[in-house]
PDB file of N, CA and C in Angstrom:
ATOM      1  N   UNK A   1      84.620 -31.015  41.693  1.00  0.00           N
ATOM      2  CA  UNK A   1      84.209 -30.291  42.873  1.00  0.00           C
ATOM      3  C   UNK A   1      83.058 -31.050  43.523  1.00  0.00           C
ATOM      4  N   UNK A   2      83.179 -31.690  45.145  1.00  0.00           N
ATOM      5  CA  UNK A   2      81.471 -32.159  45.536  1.00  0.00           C
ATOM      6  C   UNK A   2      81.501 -31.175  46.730  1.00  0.00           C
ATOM      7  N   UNK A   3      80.157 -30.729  46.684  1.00  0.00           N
ATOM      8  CA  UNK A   3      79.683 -30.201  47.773  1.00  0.00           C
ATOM      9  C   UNK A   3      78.787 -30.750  48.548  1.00  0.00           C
ATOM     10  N   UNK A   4      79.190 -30.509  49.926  1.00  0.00           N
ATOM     11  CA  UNK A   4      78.513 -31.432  50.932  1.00  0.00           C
ATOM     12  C   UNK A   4      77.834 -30.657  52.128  1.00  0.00           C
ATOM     13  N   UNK A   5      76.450 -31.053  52.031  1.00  0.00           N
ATOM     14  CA  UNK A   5      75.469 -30.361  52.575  1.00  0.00           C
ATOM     15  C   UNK A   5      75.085 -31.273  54.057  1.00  0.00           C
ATOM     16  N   UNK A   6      74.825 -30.479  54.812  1.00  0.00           N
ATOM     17  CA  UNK A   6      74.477 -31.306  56.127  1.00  0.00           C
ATOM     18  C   UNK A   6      73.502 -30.204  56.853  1.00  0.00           C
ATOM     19  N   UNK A   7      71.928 -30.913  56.720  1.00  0.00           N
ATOM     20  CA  UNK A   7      70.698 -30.740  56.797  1.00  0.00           C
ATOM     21  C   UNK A   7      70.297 -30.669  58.434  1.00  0.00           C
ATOM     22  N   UNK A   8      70.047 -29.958  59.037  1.00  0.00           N
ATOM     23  CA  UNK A   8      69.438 -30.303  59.957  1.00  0.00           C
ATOM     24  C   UNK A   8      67.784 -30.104  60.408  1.00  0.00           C
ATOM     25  N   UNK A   9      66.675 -30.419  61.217  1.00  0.00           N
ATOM     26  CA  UNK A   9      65.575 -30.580  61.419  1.00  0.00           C
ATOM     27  C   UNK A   9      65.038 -30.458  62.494  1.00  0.00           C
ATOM     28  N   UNK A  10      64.381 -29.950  63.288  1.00  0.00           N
ATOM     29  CA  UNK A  10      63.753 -30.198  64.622  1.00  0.00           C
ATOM     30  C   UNK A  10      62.725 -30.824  64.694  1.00  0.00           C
ATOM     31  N   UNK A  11      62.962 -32.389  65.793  1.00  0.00           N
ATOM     32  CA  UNK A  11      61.853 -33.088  65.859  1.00  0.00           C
ATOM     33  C   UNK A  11      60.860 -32.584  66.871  1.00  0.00           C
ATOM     34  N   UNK A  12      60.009 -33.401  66.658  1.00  0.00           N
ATOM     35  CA  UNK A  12      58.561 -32.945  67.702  1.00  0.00           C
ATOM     36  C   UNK A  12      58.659 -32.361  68.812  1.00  0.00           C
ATOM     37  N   UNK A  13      59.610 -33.190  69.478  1.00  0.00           N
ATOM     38  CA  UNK A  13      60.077 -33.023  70.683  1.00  0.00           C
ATOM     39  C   UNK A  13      61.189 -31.872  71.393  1.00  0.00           C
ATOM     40  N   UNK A  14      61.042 -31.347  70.477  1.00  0.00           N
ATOM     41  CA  UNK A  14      62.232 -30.117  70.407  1.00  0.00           C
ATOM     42  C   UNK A  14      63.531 -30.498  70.288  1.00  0.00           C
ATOM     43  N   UNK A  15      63.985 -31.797  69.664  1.00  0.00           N
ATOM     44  CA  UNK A  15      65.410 -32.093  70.044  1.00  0.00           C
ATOM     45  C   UNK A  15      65.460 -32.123  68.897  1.00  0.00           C
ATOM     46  N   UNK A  16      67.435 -31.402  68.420  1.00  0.00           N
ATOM     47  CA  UNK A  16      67.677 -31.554  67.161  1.00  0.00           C
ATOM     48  C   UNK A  16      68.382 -32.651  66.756  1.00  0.00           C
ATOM     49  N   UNK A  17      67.906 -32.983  65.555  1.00  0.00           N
ATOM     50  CA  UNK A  17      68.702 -34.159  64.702  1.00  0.00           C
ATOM     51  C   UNK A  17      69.296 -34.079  63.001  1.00  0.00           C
ATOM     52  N   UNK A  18      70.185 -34.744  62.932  1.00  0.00           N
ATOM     53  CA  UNK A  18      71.056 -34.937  61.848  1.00  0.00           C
ATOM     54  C   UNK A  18      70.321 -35.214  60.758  1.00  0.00           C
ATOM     55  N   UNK A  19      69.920 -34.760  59.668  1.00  0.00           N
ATOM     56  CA  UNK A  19      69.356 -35.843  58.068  1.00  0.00           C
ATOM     57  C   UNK A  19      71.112 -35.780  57.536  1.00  0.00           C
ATOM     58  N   UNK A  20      70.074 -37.343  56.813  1.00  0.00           N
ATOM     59  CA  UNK A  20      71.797 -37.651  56.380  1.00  0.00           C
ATOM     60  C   UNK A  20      72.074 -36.812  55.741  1.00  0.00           C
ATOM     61  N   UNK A  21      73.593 -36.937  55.399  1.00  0.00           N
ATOM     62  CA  UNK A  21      74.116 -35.949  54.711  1.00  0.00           C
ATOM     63  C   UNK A  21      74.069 -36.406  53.217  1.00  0.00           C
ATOM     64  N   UNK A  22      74.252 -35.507  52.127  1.00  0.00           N
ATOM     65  CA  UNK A  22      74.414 -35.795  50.959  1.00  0.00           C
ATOM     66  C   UNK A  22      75.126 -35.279  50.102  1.00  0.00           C
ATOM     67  N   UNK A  23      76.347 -35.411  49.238  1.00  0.00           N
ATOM     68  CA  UNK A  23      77.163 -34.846  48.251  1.00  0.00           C
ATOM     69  C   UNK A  23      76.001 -34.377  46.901  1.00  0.00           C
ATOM     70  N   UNK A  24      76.602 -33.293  46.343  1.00  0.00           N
ATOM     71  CA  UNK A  24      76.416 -32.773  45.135  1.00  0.00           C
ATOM     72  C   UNK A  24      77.847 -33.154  44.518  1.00  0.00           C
ATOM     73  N   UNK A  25      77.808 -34.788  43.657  1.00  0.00           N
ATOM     74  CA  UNK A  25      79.451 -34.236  42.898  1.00  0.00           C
ATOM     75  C   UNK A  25      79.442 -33.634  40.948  1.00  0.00           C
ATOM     76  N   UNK A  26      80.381 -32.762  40.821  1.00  0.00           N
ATOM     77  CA  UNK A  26      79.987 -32.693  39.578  1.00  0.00           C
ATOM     78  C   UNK A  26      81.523 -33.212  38.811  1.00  0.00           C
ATOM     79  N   UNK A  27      82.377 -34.286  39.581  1.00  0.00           N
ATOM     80  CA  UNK A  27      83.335 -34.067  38.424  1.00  0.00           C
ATOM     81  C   UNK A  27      83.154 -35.757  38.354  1.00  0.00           C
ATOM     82  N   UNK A  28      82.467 -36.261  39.184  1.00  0.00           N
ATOM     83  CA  UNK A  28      82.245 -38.261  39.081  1.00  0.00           C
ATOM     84  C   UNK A  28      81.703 -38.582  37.719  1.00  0.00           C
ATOM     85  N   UNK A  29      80.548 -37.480  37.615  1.00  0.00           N
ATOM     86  CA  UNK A  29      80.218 -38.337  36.310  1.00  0.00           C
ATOM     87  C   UNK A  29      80.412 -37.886  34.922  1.00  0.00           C
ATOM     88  N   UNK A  30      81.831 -36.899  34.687  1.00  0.00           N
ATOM     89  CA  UNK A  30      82.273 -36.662  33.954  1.00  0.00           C
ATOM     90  C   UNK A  30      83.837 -37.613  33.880  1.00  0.00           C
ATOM     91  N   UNK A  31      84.053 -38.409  34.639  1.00  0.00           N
ATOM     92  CA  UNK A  31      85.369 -39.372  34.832  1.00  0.00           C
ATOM     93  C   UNK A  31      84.694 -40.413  34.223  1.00  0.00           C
ATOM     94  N   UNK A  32      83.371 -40.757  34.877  1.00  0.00           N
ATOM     95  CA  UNK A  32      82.381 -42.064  33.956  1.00  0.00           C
ATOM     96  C   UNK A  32      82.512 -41.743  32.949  1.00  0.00           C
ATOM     97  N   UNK A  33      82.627 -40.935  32.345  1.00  0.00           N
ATOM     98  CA  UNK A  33      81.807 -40.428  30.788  1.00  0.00           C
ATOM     99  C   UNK A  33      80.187 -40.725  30.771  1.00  0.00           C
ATOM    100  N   UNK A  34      79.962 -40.589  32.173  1.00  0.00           N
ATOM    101  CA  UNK A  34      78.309 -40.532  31.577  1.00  0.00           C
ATOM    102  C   UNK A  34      77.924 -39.498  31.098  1.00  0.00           C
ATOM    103  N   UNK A  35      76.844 -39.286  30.188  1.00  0.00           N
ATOM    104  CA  UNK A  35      76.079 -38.326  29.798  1.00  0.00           C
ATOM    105  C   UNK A  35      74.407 -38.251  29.165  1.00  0.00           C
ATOM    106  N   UNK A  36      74.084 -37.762  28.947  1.00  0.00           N
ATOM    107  CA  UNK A  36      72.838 -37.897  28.345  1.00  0.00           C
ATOM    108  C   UNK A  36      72.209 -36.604  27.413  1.00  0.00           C
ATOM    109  N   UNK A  37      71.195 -36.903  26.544  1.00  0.00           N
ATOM    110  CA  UNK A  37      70.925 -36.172  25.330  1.00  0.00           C
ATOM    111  C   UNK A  37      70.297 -35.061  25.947  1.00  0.00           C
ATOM    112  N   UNK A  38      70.156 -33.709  25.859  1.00  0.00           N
ATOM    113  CA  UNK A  38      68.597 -32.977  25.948  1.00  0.00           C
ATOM    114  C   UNK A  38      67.734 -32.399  25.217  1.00  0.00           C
ATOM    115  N   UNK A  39      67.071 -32.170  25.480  1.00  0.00           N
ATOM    116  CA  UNK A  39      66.059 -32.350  24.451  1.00  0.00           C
ATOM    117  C   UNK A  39      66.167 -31.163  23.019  1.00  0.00           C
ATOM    118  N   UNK A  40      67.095 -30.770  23.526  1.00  0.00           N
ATOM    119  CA  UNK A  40      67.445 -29.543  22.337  1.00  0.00           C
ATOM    120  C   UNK A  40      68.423 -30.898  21.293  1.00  0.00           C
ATOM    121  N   UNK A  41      68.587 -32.003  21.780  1.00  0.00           N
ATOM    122  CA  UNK A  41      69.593 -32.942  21.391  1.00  0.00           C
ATOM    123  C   UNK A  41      71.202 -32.575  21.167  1.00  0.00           C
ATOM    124  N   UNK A  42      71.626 -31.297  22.589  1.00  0.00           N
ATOM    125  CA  UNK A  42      73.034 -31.563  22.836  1.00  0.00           C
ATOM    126  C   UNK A  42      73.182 -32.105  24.060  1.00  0.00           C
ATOM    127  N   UNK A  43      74.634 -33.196  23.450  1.00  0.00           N
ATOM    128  CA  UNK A  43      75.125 -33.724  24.548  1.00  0.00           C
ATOM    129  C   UNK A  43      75.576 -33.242  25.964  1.00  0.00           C
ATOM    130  N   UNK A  44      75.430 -34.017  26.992  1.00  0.00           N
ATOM    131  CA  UNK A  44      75.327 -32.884  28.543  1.00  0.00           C
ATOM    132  C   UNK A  44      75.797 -33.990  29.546  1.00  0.00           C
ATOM    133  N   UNK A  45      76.583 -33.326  30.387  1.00  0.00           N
ATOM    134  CA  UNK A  45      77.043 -34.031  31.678  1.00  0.00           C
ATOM    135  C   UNK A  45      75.860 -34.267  32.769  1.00  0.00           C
ATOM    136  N   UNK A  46      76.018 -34.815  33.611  1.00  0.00           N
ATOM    137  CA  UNK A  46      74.983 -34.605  34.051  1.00  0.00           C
ATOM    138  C   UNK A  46      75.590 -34.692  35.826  1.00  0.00           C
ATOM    139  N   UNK A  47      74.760 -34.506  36.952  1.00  0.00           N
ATOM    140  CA  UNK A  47      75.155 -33.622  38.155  1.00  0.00           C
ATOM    141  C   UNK A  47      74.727 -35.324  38.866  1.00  0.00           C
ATOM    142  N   UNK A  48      75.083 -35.916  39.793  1.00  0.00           N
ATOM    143  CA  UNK A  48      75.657 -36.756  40.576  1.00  0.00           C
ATOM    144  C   UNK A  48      75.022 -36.646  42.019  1.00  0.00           C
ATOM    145  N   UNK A  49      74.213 -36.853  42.830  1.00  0.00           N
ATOM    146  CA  UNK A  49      73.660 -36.948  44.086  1.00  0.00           C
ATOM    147  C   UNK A  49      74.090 -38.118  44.749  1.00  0.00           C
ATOM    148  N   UNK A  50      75.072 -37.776  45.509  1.00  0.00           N
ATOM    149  CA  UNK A  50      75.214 -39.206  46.688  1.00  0.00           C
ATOM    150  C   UNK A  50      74.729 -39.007  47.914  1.00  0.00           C
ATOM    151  N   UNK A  51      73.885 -40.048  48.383  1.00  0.00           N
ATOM    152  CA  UNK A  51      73.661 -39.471  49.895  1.00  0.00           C
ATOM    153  C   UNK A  51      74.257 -41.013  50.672  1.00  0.00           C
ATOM    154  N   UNK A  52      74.547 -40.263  52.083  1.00  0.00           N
ATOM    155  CA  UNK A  52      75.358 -41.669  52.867  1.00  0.00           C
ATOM    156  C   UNK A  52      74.345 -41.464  54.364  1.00  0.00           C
ATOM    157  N   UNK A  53      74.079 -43.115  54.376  1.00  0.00           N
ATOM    158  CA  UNK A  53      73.115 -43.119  55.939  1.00  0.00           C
ATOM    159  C   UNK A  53      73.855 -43.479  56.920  1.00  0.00           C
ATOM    160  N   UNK A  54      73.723 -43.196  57.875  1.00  0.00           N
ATOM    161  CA  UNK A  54      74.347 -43.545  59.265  1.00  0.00           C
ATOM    162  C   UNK A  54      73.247 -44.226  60.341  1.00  0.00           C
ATOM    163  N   UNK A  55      73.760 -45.499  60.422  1.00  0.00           N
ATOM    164  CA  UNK A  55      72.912 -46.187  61.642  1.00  0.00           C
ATOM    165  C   UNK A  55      72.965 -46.231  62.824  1.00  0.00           C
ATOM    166  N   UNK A  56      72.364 -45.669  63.729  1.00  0.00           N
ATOM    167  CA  UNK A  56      72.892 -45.179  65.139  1.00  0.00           C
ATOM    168  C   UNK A  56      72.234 -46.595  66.157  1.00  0.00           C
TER     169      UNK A  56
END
């Protein structure tokens, strides 16, 4: 499942603008097999942040 969030902001000037957008994925880094320990020392997936910039 990624969920994709799209932020928006008002600049100084009163005009609105875009922040990039960014995915939450949670099934990428369970296809990696990444994981990591916690501190209870069970093994855990862990949650995936992509963000993508756009150059105007």
């Amino acid at each position: 499942m990624v969920l994709k969030l799209n932020l928006f902001y008002e600049m100084l000037l009163a005009e609105i603008g875009n922040v990039e957008p960014f995915q939450v994925d949670l099934n990428l880094p369970g296809r990696l097999d990444a994981s990591y320990v916690d501190k209870d020392g069970t093994k855990k997936v862990p949650v995936m942040l992509q963000e993508h910039y756009l150059v105007l």
